[in-house]
Protein backbone atom coordinates (compact mmCIF):
# COMPACT_ATOMS: atom_id res chain seq x y z
CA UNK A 1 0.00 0.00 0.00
CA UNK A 2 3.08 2.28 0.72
CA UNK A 3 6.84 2.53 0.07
CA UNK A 4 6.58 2.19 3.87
CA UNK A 5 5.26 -1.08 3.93
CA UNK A 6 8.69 -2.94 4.31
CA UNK A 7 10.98 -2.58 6.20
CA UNK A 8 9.12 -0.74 9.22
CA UNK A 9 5.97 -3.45 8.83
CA UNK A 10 8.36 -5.24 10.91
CA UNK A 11 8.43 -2.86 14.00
CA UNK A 12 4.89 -4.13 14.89
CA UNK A 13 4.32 -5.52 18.63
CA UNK A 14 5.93 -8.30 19.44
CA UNK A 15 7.69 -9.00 16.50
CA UNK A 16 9.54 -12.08 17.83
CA UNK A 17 13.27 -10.83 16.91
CA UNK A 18 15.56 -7.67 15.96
CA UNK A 19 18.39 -10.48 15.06
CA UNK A 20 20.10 -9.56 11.65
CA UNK A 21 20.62 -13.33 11.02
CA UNK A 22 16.89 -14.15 11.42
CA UNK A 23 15.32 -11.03 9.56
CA UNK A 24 13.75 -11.63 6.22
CA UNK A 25 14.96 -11.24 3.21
CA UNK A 26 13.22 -9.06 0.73
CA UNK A 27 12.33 -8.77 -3.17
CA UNK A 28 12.92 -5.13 -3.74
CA UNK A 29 12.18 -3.04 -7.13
CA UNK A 30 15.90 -2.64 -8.98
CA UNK A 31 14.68 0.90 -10.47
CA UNK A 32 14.10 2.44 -6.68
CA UNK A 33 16.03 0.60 -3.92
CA UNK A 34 19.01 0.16 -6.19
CA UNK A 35 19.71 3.67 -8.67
CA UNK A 36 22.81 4.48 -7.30
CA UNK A 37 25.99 3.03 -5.40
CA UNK A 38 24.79 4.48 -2.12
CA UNK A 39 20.98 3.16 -2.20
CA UNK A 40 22.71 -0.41 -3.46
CA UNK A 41 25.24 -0.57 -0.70
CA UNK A 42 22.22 0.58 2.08
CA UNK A 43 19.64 -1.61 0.62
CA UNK A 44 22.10 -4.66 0.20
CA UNK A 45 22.86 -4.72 3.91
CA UNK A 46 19.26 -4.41 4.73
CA UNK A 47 19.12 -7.89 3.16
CA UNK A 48 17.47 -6.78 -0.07
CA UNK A 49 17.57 -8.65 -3.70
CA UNK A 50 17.29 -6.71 -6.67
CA UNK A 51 14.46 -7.46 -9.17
CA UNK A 52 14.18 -5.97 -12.46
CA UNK A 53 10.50 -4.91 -12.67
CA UNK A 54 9.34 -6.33 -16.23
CA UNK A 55 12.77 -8.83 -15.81
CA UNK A 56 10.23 -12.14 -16.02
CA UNK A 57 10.25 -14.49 -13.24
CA UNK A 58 13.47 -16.33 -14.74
CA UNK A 59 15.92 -13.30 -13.96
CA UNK A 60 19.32 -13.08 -12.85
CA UNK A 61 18.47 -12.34 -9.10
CA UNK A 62 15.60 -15.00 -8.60
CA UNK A 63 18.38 -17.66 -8.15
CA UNK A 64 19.71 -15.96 -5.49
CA UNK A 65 16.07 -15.75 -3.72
CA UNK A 66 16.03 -20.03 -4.22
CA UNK A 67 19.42 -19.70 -2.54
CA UNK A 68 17.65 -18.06 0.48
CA UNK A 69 14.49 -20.43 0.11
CA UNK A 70 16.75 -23.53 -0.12
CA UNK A 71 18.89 -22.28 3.16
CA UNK A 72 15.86 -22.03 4.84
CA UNK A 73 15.83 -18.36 4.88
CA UNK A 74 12.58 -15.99 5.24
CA UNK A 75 12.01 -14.38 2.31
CA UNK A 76 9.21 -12.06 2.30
CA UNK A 77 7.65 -10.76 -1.20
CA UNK A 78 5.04 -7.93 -2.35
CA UNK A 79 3.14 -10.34 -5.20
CA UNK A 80 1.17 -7.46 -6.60
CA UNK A 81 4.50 -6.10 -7.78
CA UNK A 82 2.94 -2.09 -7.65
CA UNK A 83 2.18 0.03 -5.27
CA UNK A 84 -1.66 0.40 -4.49
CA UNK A 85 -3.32 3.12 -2.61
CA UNK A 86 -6.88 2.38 -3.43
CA UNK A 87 -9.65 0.55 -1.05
CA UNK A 88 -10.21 -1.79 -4.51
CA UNK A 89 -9.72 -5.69 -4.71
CA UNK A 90 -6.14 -6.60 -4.70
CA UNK A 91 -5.05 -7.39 -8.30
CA UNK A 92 -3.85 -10.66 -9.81
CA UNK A 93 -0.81 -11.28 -9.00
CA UNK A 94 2.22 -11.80 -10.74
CA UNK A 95 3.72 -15.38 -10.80
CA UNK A 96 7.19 -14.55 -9.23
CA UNK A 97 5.90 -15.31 -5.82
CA UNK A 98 4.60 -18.51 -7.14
CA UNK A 99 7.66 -19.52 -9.47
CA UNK A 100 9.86 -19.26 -6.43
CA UNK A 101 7.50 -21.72 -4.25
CA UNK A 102 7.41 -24.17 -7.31
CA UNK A 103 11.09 -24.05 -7.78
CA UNK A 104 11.95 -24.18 -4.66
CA UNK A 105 14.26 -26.81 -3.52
CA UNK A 106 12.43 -27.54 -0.45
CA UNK A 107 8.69 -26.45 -0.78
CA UNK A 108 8.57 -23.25 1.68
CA UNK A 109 5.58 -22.41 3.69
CA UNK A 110 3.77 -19.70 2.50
CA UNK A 111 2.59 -16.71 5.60
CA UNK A 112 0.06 -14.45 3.80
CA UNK A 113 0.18 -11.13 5.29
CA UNK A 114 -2.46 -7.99 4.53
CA UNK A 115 -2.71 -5.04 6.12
CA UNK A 116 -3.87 -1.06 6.13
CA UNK A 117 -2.93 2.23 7.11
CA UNK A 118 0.23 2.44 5.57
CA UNK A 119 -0.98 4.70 2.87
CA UNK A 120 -2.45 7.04 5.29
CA UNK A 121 1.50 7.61 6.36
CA UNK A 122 2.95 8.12 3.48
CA UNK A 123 0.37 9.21 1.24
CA UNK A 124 0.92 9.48 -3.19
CA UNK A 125 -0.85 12.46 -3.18
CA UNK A 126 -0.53 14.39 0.11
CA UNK A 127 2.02 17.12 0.07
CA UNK A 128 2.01 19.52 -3.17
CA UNK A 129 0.73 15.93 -5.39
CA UNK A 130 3.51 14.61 -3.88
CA UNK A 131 4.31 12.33 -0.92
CA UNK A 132 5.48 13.82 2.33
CA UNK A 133 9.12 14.69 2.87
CA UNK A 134 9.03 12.54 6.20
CA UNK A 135 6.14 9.73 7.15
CA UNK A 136 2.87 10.96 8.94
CA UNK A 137 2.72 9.91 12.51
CA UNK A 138 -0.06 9.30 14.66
CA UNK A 139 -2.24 7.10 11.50
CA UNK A 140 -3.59 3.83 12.53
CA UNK A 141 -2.10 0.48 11.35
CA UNK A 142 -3.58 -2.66 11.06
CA UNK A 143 -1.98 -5.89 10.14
CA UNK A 144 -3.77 -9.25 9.90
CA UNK A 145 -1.47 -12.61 9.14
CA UNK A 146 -3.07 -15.42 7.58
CA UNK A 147 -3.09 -19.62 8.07
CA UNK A 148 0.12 -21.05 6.85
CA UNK A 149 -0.40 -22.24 3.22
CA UNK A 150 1.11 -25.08 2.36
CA UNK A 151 1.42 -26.37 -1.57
CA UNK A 152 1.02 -30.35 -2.52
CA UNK A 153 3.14 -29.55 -5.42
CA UNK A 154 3.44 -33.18 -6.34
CA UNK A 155 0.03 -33.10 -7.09
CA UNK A 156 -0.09 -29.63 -8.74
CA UNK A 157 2.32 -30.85 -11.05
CA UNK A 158 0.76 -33.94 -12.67
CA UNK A 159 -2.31 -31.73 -12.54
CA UNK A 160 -0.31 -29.65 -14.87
CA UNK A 161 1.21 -32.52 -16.82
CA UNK A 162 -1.94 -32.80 -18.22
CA UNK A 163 -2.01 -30.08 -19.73
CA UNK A 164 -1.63 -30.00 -23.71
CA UNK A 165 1.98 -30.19 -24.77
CA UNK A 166 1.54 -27.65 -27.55
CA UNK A 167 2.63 -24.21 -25.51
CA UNK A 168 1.10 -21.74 -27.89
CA UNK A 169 3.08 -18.82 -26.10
CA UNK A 170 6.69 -17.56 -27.35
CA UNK A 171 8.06 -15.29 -24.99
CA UNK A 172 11.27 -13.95 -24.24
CA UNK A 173 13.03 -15.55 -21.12
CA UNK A 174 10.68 -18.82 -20.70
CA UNK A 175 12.99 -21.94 -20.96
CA UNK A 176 11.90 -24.83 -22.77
CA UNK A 177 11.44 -27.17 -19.93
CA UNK A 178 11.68 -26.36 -16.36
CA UNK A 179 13.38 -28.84 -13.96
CA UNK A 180 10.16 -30.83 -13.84
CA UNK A 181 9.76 -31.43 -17.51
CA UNK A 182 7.19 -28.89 -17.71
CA UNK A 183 6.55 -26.68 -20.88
CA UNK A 184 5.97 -23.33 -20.98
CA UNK A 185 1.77 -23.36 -21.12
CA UNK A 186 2.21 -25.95 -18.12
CA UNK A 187 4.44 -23.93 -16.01
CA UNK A 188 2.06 -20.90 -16.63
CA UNK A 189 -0.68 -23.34 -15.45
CA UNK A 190 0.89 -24.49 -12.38
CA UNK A 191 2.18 -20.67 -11.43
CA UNK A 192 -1.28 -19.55 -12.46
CA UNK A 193 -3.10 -21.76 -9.99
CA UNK A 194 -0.54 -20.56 -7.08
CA UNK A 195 -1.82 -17.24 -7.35
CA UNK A 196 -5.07 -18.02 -7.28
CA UNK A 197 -5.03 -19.78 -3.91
CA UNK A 198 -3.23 -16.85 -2.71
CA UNK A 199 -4.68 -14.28 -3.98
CA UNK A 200 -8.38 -15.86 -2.51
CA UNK A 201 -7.05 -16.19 1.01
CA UNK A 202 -5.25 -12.58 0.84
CA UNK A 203 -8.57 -10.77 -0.36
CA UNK A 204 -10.51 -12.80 1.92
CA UNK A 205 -7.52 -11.46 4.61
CA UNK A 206 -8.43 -7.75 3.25
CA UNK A 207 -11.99 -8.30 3.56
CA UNK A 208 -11.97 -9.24 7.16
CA UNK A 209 -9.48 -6.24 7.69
CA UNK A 210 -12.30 -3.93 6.18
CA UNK A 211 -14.73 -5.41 8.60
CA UNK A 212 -12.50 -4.36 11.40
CA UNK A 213 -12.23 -0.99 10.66
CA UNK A 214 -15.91 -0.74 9.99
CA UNK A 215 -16.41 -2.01 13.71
């Protein structure tokens, strides 16, 4: 909802740990977090990886997210992939999130996380069309975690075996076969009904949340 929304989500009451070698790991936008030296060098040590918005999910830096997934890191991602400001429906997501479970090496378990107010500190639109120069303080926060999701991905992928071989896409970046002997219009199947299943649970997650504040 915010440029705000990671890191200082984090900062909420009891938040188990401020240990550096337990703190997430984050997918960050290449084009904002990571302009110039100093941003790279700042962002790097807050435990950042660079994505290249418009990359594909088969770029350079997602390896080194299945590094963190296969260490058994926490890796936390935004799967919109845009900042949203609007009380409207949370979009469909894009398939990183869910390339990164399927590829996994060991299949991670998935926290879904929503929440609101962050916009109300550092508003789009608030100071000259601008956003402020510093956050707002005294705004209300709210932020709701989900059930743990966990993926049969076994099944998920002879669901997607069945699939028709003929992949009538041809885009830049998809390989042939993935590790799993999956074509292109299969993978895009089996990422496609990842984010579904999320998405549900995280606008259910955002509907409860707008019940609260209603209350």
């Amino acid at each position: 909802m915010s440029t705000l929304d990671d890191p200082l989500m984090w900062g909420f009451k009891g938040f188990p740990t401020g240990d550096a070698n337990l703190a997430r790991w984050v997918l960050a936008a290449e084009d904002i977090c990571f302009k110039n030296t100093i941003f790279s060098y700042l962002f790097r040590l807050g435990k950042c990886i660079p994505i290249t918005r418009g990359g594909g999910i088969y770029q350079e830096h997602m390896n080194e997210a299945l590094e963190v997934l296969r260490d058994g890191g926490w890796l936390h991602t935004f799967p919109e992939g845009k900042v949203s400001q609007v009380n409207a429906p949370i979009r469909r997501l894009k398939w990183g999130t869910a390339s990164l479970i399927a590829r996994a090496a060991v299949t991670p378990m998935v926290l879904p996380i929503v929440h609101c107010g962050f916009e109300k500190v550092m508003p789009e639109h608030s100071f000259f069309g601008r956003r402020p120069p510093v956050p707002l303080f005294n705004k209300e926060i709210k932020i709701i975690i989900g059930e743990p999701i966990q993926f049969d991905l076994r099944t998920l992928r002879q669901k997607a075996m069945t699939v028709s071989q003929e992949a009538p896409f041809c885009s830049l970046g998809w390989p042939n076969l993935c590790p799993d002997g999956l074509n292109e219009t299969q993978q895009r199947w089996l990422y496609s009904n990842i984010s579904d299943r999320i998405w549900t649970i995280m606008e259910r997650l955002r509907c409860f949340g707008l019940s609260l504040r209603n209350e």
